[in-house]
N, C-alpha and C. Protein backbone atom coordinates (compact mmCIF):
# COMPACT_ATOMS: atom_id res chain seq x y z
N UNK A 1 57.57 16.88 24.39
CA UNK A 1 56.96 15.92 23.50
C UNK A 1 57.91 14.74 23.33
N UNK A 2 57.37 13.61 23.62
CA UNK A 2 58.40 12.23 23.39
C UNK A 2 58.01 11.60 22.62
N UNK A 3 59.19 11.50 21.78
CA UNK A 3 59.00 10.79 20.28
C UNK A 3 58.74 9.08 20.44
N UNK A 4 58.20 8.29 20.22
CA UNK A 4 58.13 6.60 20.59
C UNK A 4 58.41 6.26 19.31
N UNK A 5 59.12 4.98 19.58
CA UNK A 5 59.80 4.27 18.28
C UNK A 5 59.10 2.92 18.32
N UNK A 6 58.90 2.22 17.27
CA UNK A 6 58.03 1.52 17.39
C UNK A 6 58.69 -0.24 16.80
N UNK A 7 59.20 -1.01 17.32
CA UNK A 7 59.89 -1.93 16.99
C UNK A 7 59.04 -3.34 16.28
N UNK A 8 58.97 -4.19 14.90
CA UNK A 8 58.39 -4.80 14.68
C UNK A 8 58.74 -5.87 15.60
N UNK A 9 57.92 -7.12 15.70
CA UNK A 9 58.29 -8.17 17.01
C UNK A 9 58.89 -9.05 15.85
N UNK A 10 57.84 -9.16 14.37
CA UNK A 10 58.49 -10.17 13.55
C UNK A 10 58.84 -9.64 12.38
N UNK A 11 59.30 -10.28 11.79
CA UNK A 11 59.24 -9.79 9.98
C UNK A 11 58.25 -10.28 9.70
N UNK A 12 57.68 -9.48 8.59
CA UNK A 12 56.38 -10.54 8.15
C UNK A 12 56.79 -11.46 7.02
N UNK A 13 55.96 -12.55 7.05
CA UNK A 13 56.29 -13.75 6.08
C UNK A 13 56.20 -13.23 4.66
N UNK A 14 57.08 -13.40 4.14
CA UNK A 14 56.95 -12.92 2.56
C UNK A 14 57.46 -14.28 1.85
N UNK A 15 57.07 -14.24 0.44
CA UNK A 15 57.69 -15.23 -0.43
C UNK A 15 58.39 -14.02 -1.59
N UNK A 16 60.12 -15.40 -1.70
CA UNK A 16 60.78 -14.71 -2.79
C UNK A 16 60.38 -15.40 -4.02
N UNK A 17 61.17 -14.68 -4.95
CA UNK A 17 60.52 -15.03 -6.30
C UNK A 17 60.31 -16.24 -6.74
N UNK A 18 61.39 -17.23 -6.37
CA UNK A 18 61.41 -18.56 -6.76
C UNK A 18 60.74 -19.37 -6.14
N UNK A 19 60.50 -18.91 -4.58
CA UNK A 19 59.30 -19.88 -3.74
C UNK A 19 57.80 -19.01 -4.55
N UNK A 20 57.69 -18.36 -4.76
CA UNK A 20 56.62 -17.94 -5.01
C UNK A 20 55.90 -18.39 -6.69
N UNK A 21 56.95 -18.94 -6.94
CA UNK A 21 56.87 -19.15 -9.01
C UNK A 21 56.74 -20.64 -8.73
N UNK A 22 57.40 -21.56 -7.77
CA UNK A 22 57.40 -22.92 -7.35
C UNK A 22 56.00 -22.97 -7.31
N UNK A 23 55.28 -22.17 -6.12
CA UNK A 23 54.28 -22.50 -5.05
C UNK A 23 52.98 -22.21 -6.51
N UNK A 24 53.19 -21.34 -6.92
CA UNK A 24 52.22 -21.02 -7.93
C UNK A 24 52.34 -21.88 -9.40
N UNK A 25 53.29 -22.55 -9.63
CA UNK A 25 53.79 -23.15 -10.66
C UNK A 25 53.82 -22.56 -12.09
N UNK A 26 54.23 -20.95 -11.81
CA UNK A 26 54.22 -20.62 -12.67
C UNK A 26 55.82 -20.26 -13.01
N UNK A 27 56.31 -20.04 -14.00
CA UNK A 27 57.86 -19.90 -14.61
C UNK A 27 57.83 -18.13 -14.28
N UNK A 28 59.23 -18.21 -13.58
CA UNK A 28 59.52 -17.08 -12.64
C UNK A 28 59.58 -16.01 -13.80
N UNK A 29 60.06 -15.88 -15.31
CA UNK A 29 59.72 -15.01 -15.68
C UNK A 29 58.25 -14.41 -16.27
N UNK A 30 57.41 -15.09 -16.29
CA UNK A 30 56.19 -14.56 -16.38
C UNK A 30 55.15 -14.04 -15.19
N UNK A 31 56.40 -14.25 -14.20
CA UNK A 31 56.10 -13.73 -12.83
C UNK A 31 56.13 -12.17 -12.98
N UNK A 32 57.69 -12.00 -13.23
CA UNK A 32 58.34 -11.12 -13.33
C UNK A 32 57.17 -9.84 -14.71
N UNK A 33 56.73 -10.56 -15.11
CA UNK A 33 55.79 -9.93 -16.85
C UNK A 33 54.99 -9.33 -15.89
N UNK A 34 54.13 -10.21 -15.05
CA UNK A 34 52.67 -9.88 -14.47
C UNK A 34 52.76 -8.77 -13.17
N UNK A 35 54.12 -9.24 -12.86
CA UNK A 35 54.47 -7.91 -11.75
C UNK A 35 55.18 -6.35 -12.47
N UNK A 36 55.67 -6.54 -13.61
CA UNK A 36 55.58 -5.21 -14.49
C UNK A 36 54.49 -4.60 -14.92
N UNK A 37 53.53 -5.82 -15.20
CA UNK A 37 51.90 -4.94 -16.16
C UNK A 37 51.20 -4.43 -14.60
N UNK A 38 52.04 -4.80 -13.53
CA UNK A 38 50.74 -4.51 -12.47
C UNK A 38 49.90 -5.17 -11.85
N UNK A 39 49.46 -6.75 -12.32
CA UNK A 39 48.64 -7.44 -12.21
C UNK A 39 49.05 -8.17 -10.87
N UNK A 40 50.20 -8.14 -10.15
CA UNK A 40 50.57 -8.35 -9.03
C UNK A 40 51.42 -7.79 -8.11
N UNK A 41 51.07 -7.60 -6.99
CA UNK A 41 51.63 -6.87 -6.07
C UNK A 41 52.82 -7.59 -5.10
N UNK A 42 53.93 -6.57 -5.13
CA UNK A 42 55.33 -6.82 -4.82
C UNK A 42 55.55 -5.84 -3.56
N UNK A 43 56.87 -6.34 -3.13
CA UNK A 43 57.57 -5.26 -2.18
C UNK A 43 59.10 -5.88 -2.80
N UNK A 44 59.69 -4.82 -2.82
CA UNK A 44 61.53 -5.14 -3.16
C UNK A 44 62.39 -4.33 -1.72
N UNK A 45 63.03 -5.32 -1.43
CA UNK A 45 64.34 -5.01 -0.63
C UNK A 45 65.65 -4.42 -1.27
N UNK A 46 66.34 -3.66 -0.59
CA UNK A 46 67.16 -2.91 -0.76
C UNK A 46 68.60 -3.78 -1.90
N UNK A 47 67.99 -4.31 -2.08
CA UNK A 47 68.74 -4.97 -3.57
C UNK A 47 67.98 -5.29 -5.12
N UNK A 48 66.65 -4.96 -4.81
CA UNK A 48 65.49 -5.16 -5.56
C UNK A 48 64.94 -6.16 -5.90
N UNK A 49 65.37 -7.36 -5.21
CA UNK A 49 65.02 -8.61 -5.07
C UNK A 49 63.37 -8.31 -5.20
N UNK A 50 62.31 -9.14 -5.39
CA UNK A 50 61.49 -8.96 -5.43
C UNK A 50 60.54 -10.21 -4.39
N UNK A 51 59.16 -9.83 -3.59
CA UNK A 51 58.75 -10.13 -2.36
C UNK A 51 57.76 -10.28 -1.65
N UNK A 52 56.68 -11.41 -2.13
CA UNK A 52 55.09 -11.36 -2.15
C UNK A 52 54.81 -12.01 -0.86
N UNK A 53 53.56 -11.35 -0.90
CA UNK A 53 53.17 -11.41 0.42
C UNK A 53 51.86 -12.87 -0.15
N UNK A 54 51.92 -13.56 0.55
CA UNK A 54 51.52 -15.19 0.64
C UNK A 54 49.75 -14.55 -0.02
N UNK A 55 48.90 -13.72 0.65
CA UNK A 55 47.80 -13.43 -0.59
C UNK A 55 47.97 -13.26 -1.99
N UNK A 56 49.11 -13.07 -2.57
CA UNK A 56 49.54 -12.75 -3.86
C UNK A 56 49.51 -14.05 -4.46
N UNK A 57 49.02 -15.11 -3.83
CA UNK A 57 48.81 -16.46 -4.32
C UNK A 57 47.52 -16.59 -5.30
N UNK A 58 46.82 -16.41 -4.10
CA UNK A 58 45.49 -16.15 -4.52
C UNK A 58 45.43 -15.30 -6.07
N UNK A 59 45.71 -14.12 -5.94
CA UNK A 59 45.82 -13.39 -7.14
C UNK A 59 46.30 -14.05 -8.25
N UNK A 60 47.67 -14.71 -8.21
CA UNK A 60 47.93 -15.86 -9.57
C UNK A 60 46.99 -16.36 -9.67
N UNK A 61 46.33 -17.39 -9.11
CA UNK A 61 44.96 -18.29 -9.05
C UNK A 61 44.20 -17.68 -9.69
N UNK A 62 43.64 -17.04 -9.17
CA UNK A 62 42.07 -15.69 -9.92
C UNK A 62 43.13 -15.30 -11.49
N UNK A 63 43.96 -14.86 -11.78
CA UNK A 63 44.78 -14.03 -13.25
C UNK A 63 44.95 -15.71 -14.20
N UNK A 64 45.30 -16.74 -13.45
CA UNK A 64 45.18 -17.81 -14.26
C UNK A 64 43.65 -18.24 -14.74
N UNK A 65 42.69 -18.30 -13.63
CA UNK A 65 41.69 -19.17 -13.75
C UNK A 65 40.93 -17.96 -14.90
N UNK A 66 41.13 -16.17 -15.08
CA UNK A 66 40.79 -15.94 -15.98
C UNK A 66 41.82 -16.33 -17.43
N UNK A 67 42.46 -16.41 -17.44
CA UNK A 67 43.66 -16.32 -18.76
C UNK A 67 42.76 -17.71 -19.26
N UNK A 68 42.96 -18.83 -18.60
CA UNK A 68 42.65 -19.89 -19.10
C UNK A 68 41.14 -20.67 -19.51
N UNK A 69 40.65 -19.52 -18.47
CA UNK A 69 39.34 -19.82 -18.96
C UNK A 69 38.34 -19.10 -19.53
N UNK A 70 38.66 -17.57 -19.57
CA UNK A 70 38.23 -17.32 -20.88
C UNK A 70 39.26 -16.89 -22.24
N UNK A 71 40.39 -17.66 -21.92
CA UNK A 71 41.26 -17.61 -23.20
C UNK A 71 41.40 -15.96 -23.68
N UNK A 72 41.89 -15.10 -22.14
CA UNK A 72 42.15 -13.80 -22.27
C UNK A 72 43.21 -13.61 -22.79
N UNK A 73 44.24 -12.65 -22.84
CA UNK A 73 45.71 -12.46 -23.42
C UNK A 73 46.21 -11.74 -21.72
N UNK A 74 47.28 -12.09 -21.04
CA UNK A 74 47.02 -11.45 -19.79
C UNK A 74 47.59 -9.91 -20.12
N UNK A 75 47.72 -9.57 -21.31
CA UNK A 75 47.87 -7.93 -21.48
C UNK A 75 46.02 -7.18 -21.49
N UNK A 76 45.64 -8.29 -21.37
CA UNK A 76 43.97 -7.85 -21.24
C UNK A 76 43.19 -8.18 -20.15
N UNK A 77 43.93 -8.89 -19.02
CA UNK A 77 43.77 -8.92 -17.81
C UNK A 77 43.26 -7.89 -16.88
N UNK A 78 44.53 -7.14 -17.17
CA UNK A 78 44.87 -5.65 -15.86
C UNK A 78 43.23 -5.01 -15.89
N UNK A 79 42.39 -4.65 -17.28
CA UNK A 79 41.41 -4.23 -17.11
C UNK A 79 40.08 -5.37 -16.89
N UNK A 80 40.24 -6.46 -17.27
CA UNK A 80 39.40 -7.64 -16.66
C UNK A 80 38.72 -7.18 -14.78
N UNK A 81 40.52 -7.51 -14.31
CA UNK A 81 40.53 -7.77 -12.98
C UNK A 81 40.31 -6.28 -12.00
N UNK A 82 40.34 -5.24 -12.82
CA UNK A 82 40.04 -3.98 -12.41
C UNK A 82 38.24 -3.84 -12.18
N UNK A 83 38.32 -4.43 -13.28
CA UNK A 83 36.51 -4.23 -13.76
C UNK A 83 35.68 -5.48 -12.43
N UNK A 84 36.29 -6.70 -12.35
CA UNK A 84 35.81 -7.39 -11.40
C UNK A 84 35.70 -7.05 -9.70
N UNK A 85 36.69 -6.10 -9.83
CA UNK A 85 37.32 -5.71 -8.49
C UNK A 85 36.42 -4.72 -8.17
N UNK A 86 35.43 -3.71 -9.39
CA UNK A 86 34.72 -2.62 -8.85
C UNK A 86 33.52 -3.28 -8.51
N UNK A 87 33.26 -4.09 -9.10
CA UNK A 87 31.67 -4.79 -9.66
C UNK A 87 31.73 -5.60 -7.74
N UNK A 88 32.68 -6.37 -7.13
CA UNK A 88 32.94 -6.71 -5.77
C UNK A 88 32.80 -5.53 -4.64
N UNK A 89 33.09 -4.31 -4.94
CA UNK A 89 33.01 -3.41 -4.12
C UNK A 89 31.97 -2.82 -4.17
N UNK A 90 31.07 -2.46 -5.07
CA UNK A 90 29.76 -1.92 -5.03
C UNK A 90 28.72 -2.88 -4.88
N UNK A 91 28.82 -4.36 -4.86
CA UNK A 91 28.61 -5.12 -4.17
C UNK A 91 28.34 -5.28 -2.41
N UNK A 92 29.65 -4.88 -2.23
CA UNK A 92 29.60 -4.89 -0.75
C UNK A 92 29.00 -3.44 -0.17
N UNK A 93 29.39 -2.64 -0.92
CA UNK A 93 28.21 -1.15 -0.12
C UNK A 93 27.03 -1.33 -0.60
N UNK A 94 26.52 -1.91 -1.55
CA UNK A 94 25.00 -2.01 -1.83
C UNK A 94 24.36 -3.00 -0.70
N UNK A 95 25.31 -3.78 0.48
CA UNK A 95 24.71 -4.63 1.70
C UNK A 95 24.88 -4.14 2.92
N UNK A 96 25.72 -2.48 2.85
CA UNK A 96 25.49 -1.93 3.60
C UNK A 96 24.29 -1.62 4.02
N UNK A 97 24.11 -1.13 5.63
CA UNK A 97 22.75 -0.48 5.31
C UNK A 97 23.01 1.19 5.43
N UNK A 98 21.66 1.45 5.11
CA UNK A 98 21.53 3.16 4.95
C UNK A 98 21.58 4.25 6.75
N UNK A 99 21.76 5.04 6.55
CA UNK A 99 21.50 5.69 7.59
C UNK A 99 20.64 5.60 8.29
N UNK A 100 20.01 5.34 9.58
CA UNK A 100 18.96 5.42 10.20
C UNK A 100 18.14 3.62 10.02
N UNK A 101 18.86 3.06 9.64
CA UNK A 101 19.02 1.55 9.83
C UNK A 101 17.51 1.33 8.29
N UNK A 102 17.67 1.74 7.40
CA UNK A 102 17.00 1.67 6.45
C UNK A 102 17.85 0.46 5.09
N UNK A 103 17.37 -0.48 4.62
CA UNK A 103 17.50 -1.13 3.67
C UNK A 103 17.58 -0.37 2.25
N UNK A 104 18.67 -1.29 1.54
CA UNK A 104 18.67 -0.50 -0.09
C UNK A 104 17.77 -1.52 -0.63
N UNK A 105 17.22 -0.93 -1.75
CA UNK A 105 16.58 -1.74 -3.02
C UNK A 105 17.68 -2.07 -3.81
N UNK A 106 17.24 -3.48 -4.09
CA UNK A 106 18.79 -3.94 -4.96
C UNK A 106 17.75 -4.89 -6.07
């Protein structure tokens, strides 16, 4: 049995905290808030630097455009954006189709 090792070709593009608080214009410690409650997704390197992946943009965008526009508290976010996120997914299987190439009633 031969084991294969599998070599990445690139690193993938990540943003650090300060390009990522620039790019989003938000102040790096309320970065730091929204990536403790959860509301954004990180990777940390072996110093714990912290390390978003360029969709995590988007996500500020969507956590602002709710905070500000319906004047949420973003400690009331995490279940906002949970609740939006299911309501999108049963969405998309309700345009699935059924077995045997049959349509849902929606």
């Amino acid at each position: 049995m031969t084991t294969r090792t599998h070599y990445a070709l690139a690193r993938p593009y990540l943003l650090s905290l300060d390009s990522y608080a620039r790019l989003t214009g938000v102040h790096p410690d309320l970065v730091r808030r929204l990536v403790a409650m959860g509301l954004l997704e990180v990777s940390r390197d072996g110093r714990g630097r912290l390390w978003f992946d360029p969709a995590q943009v988007r996500a500020m965008a969507r956590i602002q455009r709710l905070h500000l526009g319906l004047n949420l508290s973003y400690a009331s976010l995490g279940l906002i954006v949970d609740l939006l996120d299911r309501v999108s997914e049963l969405e998309r299987s309700s345009r699935r189709p059924l077995p045997g190439g049959k349509a849902r009633w929606t």
